[in-house]
Structures are given as structure tokens and as C-alpha cells.
Protein backbone atom coordinates (compact mmCIF):
# COMPACT_ATOMS: atom_id res chain seq x y z
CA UNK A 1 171.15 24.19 199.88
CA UNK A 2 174.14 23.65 197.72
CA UNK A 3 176.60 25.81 198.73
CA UNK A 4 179.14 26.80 196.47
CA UNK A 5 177.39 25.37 193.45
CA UNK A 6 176.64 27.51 190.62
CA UNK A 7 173.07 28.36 188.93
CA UNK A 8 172.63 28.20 185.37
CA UNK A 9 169.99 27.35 182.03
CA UNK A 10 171.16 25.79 179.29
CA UNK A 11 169.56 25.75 176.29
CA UNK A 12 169.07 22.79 174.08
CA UNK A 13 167.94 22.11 170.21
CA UNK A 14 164.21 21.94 172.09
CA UNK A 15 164.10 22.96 175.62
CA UNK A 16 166.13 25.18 177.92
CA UNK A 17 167.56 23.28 180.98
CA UNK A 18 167.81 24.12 184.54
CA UNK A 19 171.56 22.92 186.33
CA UNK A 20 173.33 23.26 189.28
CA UNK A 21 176.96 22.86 188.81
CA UNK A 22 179.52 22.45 191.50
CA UNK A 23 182.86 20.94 192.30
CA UNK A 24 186.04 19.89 190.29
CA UNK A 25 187.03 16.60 188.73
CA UNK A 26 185.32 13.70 186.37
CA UNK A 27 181.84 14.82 185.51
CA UNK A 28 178.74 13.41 187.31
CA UNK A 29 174.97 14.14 185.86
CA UNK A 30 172.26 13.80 188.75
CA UNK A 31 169.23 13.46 187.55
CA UNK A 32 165.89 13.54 189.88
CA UNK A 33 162.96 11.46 189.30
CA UNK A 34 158.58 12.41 189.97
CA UNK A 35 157.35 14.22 191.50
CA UNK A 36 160.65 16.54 192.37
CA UNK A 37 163.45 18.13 191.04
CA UNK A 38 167.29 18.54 191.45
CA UNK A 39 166.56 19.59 194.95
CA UNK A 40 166.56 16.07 195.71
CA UNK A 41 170.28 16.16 195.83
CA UNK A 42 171.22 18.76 197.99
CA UNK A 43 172.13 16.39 200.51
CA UNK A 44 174.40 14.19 198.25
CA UNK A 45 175.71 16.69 195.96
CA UNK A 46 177.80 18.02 197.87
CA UNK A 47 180.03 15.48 199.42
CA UNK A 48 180.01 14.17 195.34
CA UNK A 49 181.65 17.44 194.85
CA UNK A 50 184.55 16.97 196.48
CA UNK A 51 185.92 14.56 194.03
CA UNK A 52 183.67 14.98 191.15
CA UNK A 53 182.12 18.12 189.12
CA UNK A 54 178.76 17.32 190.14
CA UNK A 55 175.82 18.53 187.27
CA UNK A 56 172.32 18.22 188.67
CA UNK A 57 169.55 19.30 186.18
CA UNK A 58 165.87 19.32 186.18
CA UNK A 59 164.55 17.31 183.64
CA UNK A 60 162.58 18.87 180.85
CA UNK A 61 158.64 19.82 182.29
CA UNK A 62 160.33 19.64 185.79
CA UNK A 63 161.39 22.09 188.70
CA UNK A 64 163.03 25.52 187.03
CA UNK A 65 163.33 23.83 183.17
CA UNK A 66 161.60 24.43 179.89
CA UNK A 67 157.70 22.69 179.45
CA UNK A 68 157.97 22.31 175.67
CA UNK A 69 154.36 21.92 174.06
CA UNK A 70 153.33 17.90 174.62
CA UNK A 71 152.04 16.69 171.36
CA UNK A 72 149.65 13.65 170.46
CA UNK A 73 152.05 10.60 170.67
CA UNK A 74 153.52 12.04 173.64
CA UNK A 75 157.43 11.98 171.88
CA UNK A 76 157.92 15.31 173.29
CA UNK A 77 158.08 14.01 176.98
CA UNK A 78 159.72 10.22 175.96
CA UNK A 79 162.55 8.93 177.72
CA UNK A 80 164.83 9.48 174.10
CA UNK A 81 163.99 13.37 174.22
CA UNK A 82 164.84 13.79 177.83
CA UNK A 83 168.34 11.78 177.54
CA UNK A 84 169.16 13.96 174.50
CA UNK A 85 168.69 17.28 176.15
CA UNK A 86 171.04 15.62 178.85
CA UNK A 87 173.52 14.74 175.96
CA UNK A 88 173.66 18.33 175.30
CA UNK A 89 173.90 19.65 178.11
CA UNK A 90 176.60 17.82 179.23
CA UNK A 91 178.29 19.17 175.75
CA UNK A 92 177.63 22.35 176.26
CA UNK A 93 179.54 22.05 179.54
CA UNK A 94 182.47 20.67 177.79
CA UNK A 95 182.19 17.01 178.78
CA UNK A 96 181.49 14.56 176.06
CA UNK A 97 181.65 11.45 178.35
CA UNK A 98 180.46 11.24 181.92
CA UNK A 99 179.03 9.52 184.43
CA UNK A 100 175.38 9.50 185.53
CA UNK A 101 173.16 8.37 188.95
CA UNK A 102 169.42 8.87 187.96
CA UNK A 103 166.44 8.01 190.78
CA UNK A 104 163.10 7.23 189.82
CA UNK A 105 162.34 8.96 186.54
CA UNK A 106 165.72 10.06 186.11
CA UNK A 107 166.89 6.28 186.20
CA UNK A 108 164.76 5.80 183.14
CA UNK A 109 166.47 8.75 181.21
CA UNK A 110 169.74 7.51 182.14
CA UNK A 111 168.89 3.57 180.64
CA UNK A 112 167.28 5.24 177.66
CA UNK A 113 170.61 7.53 177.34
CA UNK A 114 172.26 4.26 177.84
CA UNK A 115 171.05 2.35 174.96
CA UNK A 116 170.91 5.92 172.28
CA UNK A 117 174.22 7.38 173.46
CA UNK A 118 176.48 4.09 175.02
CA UNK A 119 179.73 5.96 173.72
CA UNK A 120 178.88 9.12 176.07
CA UNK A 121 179.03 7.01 179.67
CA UNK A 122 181.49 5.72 181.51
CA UNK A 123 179.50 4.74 184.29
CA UNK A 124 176.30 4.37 185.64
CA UNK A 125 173.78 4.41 188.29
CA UNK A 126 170.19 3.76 188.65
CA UNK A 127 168.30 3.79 192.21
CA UNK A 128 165.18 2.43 193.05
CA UNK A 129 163.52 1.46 189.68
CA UNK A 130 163.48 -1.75 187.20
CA UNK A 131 162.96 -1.13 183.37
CA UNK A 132 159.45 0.59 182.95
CA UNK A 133 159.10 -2.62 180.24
CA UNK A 134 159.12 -5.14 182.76
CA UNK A 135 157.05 -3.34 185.48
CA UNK A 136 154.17 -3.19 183.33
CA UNK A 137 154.90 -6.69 182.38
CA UNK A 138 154.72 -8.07 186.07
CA UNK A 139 151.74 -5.51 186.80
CA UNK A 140 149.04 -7.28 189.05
CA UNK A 141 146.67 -6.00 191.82
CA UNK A 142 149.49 -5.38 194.44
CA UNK A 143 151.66 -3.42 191.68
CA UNK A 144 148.63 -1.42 190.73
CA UNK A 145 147.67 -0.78 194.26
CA UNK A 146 151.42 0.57 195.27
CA UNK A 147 152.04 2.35 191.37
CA UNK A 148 148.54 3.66 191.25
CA UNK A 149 149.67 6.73 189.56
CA UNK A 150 151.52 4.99 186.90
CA UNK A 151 147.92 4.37 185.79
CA UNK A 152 146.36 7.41 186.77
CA UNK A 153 148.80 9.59 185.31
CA UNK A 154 148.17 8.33 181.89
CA UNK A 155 145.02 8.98 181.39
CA UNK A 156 143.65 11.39 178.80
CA UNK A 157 144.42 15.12 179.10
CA UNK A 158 142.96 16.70 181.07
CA UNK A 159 141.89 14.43 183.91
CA UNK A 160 144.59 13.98 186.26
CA UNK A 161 145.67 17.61 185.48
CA UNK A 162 142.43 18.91 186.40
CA UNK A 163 142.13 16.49 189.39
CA UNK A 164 146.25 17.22 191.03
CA UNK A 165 145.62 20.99 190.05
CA UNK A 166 142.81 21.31 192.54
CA UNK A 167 145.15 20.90 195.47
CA UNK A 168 148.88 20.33 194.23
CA UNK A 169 150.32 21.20 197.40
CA UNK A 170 147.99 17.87 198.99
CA UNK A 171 148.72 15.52 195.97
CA UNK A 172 152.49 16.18 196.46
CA UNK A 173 152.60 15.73 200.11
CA UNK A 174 150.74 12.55 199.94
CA UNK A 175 152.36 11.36 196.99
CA UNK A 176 155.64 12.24 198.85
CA UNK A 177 154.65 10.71 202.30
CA UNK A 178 153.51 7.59 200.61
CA UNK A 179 156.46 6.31 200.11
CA UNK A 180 159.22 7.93 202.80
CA UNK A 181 157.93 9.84 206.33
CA UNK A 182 157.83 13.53 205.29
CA UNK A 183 159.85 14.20 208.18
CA UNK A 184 163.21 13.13 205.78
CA UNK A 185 162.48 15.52 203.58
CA UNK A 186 164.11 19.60 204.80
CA UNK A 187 161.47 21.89 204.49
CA UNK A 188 163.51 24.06 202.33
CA UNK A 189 163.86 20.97 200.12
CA UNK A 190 159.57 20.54 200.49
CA UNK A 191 159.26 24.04 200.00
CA UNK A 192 161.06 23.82 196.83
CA UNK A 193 159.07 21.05 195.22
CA UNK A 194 155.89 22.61 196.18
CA UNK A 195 156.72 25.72 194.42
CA UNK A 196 157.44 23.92 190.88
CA UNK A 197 155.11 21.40 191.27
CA UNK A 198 152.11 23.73 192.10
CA UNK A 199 152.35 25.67 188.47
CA UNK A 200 150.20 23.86 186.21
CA UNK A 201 152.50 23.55 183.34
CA UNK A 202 154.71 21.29 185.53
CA UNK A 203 151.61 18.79 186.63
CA UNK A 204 150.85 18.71 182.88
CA UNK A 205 154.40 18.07 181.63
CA UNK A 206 154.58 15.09 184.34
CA UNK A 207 151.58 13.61 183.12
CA UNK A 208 153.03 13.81 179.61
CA UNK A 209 156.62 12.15 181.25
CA UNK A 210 153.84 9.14 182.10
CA UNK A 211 151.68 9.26 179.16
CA UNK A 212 155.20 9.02 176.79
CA UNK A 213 156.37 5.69 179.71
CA UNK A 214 152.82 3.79 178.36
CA UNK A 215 152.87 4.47 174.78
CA UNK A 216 156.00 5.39 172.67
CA UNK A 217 158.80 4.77 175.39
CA UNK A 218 157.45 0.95 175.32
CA UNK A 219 157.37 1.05 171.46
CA UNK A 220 161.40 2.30 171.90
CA UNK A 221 162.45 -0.77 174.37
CA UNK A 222 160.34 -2.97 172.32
CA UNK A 223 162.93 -2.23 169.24
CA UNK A 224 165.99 -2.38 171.50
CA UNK A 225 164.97 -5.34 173.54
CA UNK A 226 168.50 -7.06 172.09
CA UNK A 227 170.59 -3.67 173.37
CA UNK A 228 172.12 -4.70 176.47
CA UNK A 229 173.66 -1.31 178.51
CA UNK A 230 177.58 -1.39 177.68
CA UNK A 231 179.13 0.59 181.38
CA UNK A 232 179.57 -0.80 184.16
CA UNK A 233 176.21 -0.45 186.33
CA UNK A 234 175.23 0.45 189.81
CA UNK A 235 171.77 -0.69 191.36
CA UNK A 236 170.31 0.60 194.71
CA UNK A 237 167.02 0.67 195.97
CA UNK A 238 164.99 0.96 199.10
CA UNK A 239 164.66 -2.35 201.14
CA UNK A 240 161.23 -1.35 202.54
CA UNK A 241 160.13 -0.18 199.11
CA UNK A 242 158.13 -1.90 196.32
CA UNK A 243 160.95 -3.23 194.42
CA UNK A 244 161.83 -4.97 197.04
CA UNK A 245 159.33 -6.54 197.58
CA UNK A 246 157.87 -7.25 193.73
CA UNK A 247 161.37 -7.90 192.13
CA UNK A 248 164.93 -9.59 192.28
CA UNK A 249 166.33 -6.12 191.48
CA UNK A 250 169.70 -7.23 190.50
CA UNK A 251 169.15 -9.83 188.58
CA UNK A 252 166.42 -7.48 186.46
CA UNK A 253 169.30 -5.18 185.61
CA UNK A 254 172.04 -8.04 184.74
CA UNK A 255 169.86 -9.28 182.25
CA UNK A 256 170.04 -5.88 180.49
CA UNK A 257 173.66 -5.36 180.50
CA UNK A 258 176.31 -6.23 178.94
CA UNK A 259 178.93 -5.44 181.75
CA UNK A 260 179.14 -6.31 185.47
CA UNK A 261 176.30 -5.17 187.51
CA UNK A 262 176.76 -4.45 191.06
CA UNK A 263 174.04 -3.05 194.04
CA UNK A 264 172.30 -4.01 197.08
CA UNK A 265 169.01 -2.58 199.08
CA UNK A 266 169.68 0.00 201.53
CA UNK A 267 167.53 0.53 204.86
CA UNK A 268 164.93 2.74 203.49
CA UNK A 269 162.03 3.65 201.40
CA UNK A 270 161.71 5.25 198.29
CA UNK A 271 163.69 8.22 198.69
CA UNK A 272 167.33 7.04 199.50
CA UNK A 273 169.21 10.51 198.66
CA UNK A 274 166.92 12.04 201.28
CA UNK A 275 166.36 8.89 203.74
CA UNK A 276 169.84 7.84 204.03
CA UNK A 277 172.34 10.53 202.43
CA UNK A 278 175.62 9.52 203.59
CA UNK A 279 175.25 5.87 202.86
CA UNK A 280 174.20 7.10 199.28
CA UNK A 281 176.93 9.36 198.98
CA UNK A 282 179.39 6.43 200.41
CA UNK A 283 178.10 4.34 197.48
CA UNK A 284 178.12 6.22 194.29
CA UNK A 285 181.76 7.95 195.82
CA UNK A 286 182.93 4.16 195.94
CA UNK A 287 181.57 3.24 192.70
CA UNK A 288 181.92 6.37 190.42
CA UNK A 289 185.47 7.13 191.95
């Protein structure tokens, strides 16, 4: 996977960061979402490449990155922490404005990087998520029943950690194949997120990513709820997925942003870099170039 991209760890004022750097042109930040890492990419990344120098990290308490110690009100592992290491990073590199495509979790970092650091982007991306704000807002027994780990997750240390670290390799696979056939995923992509997920740092850091989304992450949208994101915006998301099927995805993300807002539902699940990789490659090439 990812040929001709380079390997390196950057560190940052807290953390050290895991990237995978590759191609030339306008810099692009990938950023992976739960329970996986930058591996996620390795079907995208490199078509990206061709016209863009591609930057796909693992987010702090992810994949090959540094698990800084979590601490009581969870503001080690909020959505502000994560999009600063990403700030730096991205400095570090040289690049002081870029563009970013975040799935999942990373689509969280990126709107939170959004609203701290608007002068940084010049574009952006986020697949398959609405604000964390309003999902817990529209939360009722079909959200629960299809987020269940939103709720799971958050629960005191050291519950789910104790209960995932019993059988990581299961919880992954199911947590995986719940949402996308594990047939789209490569097994060296699998094998991958097997080996960072099953080290018990990583299932604790990603409860802290969940704990910090219920708690301190809320209190930070709750002050910003008159912020509106300032770049232009892509949304895509999976039409057999649950925001689909719970939300009017566009119009969620127009009315946080400032600028035009453009997207549609691909034929998928979940997953869309690893369920349909050329039409996601197709899209962000369109939008980002």
C-alpha cells in the first residue's frame, strides 16, 4: 500500500504524529476516522497524488501515533487538541494553508480545525458525518440502536476498555462489518487496523476520542454555535448508511457555513474510500483541484 509515499513522525508541542507523505503539488491532509487509521486511504491516496502532495496522518491515540496520558475532562483527546497537532504538522511540513478531506472522526477534527484555525484552509471535505452537536440532539431509539457505541464508548474508564480488550480483533471486525461487507476492506488494509487497534493503549485513547465528543467537545460547539465554517465545503456520505437515512445531510452542513456547500450520497455504506474508491477519488480530485 502506498507506493512511493514516504514514512515519517512528526512531533508536536504534545504528541508525536504518524504521516504518510506522497506526491507533488497543493497540500491535502487525510485524516481517518474510528476505529482505523491512515490505512484507510491507500486506495485514494494515490490517484490524489498525482496532482496534490497528499499528507495522511493518524490521529493522536490512533494507528502508529503518540497516546498522550487522557486526563479527567477528557481535553487531551477533544476535537481542538487533535486539529492543533494537525496545524502543526502541516507547519512542520512547510505548508501553512491546505486543504483537508476527514471521514468519520477525522471529519470532526477537520470542522473543529475549521472553526479554531479558518485562516489555515482553503478547502474542505467532510464524508459521512453531521456535527457531533446535532447527532446527539436528534438521538432517539433508531440513532441509539445504529450509534450504539457512541454511548458505549463513553462510559467510565475502564468498562468498554476492559470489555473491547477481551477480543479486539472480534470488536473490530464486527464493528467494521457493521457498517460495509468486510469483503471491501484488503486484508493488508484489515491486517493493519487489527495490529493498532489490538494494543490496549489505542482502545483506551479511542474511548477517550468519545468520552472528549460527550463532554468538553459539546461545551466547545456550544460557545461557537454563531461560527459558521468560512471555505468552501464538500459533503459525501454513504446512501445506504445512517445519515442517510436520519438526516438531510446537506442542508445540516449549509447551516454551518458561511460559504457554498456542495455534496451528494454515493452508492455505499459507511466506508466510501474503501467501498467505492474511484468515485471518491473522482470527487475530492474535482473539488480540491
Amino acid at each position: 500500500m502506498f507506493d512511493g509515499f514516504d514514512v515519517r513522525d512528526v512531533g508536536t508541542r504534545a504528541t508525536s504524529i504518524h504521516v504518510r507523505i506522497g506526491g507533488s503539488g497543493p497540500p491535502l491532509l487525510l485524516l481517518h476516522g474510528y476505529p482505523q487509521t491512515h490505512a484507510m486511504w491507500h486506495r485514494v491516496a494515490p490517484a490524489l497524488a498525482e496532482r496534490f502532495t497528499v499528507i495522511c496522518t493518524d490521529l493522536r491515540g490512533y494507528g502508529d501515533s503518540g497516546k498522550p496520558a487522557s486526563d479527567p475532562e477528557h481535553a487531551v483527546y477533544s476535537k481542538r487538541a487533535t486539529a492543533q497537532d494537525m496545524v502543526e504538522v502541516m507547519a512542520a511540513l512547510g505548508f501553512a494553508r491546505f486543504m483537508v478531506a476527514g471521514h468519520d472522526r477525522g471529519g470532526r477534527v477537520a470542522h473543529r480545525l475549521a472553526l479554531d484555525h479558518p485562516e489555515r484552509l482553503e478547502r474542505m471535505a467532510v464524508l459521512d458525518i453531521v456535527p457531533t452537536r446535532t447527532v446527539f440532539r436528534a438521538t432517539n431509539q433508531a440513532i441509539a440502536t445504529g450509534y450504539y457505541h457512541w454511548f458505549f464508548l463513553i462510559q467510565p474508564y475502564d468498562l468498554p476498555e476492559r470489555l473491547i480488550g477481551a477480543d479486539p480483533v472480534y470488536y473490530l471486525r464486527r464493528k467494521l462489518g457493521a457498517w460495509a461487507a468486510l469483503d471491501n476492506f484488503v486484508p493488508e488494509a484489515l491486517a493493519e487496523y487489527e495490529r493498532c487497534f489490538s494494543d490496549p493503549a489505542t482502545i483506551h485513547a479511542s474511548c477517550e476520542d468519545y468520552r472528549a465528543a460527550a463532554s468538553i467537545d459539546l461545551a466547545h460547539d456550544e460557545a461557537d454555535l454563531d461560527h459558521r465554517i468560512q471555505c468552501p465545503l464538500l459533503v459525501l456520505w454513504g446512501g445506504r448508511g445512517l445519515m442517510e437515512r436520519h438526516f438531510d445531510v446537506l442542508a445540516t452542513w449549509r447551516d454551518k457555513a458561511a460559504g457554498p456547500v456542495v455534496g451528494r450520497a454515493l452508492d455505499c455504506g459507511h466506508f466510501l474510500a474503501e467501498e467505492r474508491p474511484e468515485e471518491m477519488a473522482s470527487e475530492l480530485l474535482a473539488f480540491f483541484g
